[in-house]
N, C-alpha and C. Protein backbone atom coordinates (compact mmCIF):
# COMPACT_ATOMS: atom_id res chain seq x y z
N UNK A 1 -127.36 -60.01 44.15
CA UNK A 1 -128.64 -60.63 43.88
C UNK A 1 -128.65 -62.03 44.49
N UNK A 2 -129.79 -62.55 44.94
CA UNK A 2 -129.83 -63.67 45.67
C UNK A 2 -130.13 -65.16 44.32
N UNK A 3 -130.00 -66.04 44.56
CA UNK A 3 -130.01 -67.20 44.02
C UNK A 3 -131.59 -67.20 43.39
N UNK A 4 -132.33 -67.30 44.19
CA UNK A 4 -133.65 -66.96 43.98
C UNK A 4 -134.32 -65.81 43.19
N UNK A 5 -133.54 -64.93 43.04
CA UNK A 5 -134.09 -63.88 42.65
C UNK A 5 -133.72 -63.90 40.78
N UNK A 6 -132.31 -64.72 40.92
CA UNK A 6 -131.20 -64.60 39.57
C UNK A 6 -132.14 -65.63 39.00
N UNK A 7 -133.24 -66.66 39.56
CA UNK A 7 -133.99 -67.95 38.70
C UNK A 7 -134.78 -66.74 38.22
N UNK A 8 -135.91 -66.12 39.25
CA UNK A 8 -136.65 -65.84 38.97
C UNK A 8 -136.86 -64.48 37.39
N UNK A 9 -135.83 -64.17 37.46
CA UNK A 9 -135.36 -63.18 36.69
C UNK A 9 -135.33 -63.50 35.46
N UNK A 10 -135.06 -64.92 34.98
CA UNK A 10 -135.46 -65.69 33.60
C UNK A 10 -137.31 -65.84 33.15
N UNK A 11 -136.93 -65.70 32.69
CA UNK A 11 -138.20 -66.08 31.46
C UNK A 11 -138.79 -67.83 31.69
N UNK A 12 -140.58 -67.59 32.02
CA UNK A 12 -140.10 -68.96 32.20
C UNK A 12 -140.63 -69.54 33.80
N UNK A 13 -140.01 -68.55 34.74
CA UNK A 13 -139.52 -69.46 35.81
C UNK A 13 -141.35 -68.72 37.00
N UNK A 14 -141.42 -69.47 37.30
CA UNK A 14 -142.72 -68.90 38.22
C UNK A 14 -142.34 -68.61 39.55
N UNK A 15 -141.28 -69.63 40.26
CA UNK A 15 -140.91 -69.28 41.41
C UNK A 15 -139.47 -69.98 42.10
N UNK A 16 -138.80 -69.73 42.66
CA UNK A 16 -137.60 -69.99 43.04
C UNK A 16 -137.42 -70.26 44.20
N UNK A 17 -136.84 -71.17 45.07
CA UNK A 17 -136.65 -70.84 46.96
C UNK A 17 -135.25 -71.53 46.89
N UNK A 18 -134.70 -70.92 47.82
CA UNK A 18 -133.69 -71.59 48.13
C UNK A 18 -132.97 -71.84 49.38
N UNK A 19 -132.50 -72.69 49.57
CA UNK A 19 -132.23 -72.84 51.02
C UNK A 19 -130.65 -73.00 51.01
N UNK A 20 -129.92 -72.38 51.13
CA UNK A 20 -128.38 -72.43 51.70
C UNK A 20 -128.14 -73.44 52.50
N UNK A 21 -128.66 -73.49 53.30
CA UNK A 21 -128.82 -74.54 54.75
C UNK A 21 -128.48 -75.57 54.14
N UNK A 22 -129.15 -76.08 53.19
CA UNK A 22 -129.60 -77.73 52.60
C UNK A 22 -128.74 -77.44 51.68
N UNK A 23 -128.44 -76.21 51.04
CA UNK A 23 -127.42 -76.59 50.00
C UNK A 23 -128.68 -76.67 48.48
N UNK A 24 -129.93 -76.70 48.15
CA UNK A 24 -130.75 -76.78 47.69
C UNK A 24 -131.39 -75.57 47.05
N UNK A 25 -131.86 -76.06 45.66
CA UNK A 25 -132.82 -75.05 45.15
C UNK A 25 -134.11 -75.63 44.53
N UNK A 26 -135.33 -75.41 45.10
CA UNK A 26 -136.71 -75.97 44.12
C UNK A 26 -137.31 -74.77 43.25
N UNK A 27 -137.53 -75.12 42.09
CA UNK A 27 -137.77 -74.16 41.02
C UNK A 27 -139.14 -74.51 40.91
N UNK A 28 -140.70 -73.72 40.10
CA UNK A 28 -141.24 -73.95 39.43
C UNK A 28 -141.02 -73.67 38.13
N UNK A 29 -140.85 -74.17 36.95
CA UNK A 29 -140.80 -73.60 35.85
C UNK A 29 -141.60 -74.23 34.39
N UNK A 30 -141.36 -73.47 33.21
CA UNK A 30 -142.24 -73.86 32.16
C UNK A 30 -141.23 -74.18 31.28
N UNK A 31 -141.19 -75.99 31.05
CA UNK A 31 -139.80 -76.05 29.90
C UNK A 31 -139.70 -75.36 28.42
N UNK A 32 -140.74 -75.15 28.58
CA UNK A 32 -140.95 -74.58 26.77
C UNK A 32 -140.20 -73.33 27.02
N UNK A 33 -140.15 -72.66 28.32
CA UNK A 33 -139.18 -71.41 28.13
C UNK A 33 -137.76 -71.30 28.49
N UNK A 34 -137.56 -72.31 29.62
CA UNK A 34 -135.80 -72.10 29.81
C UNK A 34 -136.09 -73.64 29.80
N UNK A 35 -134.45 -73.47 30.20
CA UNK A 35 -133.88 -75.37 30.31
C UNK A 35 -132.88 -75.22 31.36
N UNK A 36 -132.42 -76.64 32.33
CA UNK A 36 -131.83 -76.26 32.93
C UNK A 36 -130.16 -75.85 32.44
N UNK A 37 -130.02 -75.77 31.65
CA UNK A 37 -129.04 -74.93 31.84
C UNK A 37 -128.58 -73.18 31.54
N UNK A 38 -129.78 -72.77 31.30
CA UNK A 38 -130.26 -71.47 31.69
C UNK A 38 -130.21 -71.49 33.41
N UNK A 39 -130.56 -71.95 33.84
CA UNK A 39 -130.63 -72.29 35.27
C UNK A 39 -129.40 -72.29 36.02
N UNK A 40 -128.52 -73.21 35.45
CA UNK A 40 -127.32 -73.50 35.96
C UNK A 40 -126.48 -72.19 36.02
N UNK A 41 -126.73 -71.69 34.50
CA UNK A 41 -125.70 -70.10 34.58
C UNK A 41 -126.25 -69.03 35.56
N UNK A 42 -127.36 -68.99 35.63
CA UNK A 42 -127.86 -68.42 36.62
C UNK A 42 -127.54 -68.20 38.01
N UNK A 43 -127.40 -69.54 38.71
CA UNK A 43 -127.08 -69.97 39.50
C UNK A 43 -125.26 -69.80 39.86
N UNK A 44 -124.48 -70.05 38.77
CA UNK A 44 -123.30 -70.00 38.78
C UNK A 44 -122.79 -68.80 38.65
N UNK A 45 -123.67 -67.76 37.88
CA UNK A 45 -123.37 -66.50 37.82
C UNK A 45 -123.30 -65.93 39.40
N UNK A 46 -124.01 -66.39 40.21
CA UNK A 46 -124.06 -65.64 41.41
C UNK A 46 -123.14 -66.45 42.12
N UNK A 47 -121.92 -67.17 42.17
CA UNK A 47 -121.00 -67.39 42.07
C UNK A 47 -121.17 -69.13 43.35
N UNK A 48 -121.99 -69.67 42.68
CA UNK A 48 -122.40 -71.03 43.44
C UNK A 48 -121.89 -72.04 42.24
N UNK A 49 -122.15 -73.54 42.62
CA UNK A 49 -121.82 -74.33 42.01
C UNK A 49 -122.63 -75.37 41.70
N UNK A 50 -122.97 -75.90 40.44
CA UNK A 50 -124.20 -76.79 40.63
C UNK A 50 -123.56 -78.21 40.45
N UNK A 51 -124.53 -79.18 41.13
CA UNK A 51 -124.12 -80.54 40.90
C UNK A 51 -125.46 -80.92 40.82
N UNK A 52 -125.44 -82.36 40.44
CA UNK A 52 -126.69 -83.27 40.11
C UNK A 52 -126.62 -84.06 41.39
């Protein structure tokens, strides 16, 4: 599953892109339903690494 697809797959999230290239991910989302660290596991689940 792609990075994008593992956001979008939460509850919550309206849209996902991601760019490998840049190393980057822009989310739309609704905080009342996830947080980022719903996000983060997400992301880490597909075996990436997040930093701030």
């Amino acid at each position: 599953m792609l990075v994008s697809e593992a956001l979008e797959a939460l509850e919550g999230v309206q849209k996902a892109q991601a760019s490998h290239q840049r190393g980057v991910v822009e989310v739309e989302y609704d905080p009342s339903k996830t947080d980022d660290e719903a996000m983060k596991r997400a992301i880490e689940g597909e075996g990436f690494t997040v930093t701030d």
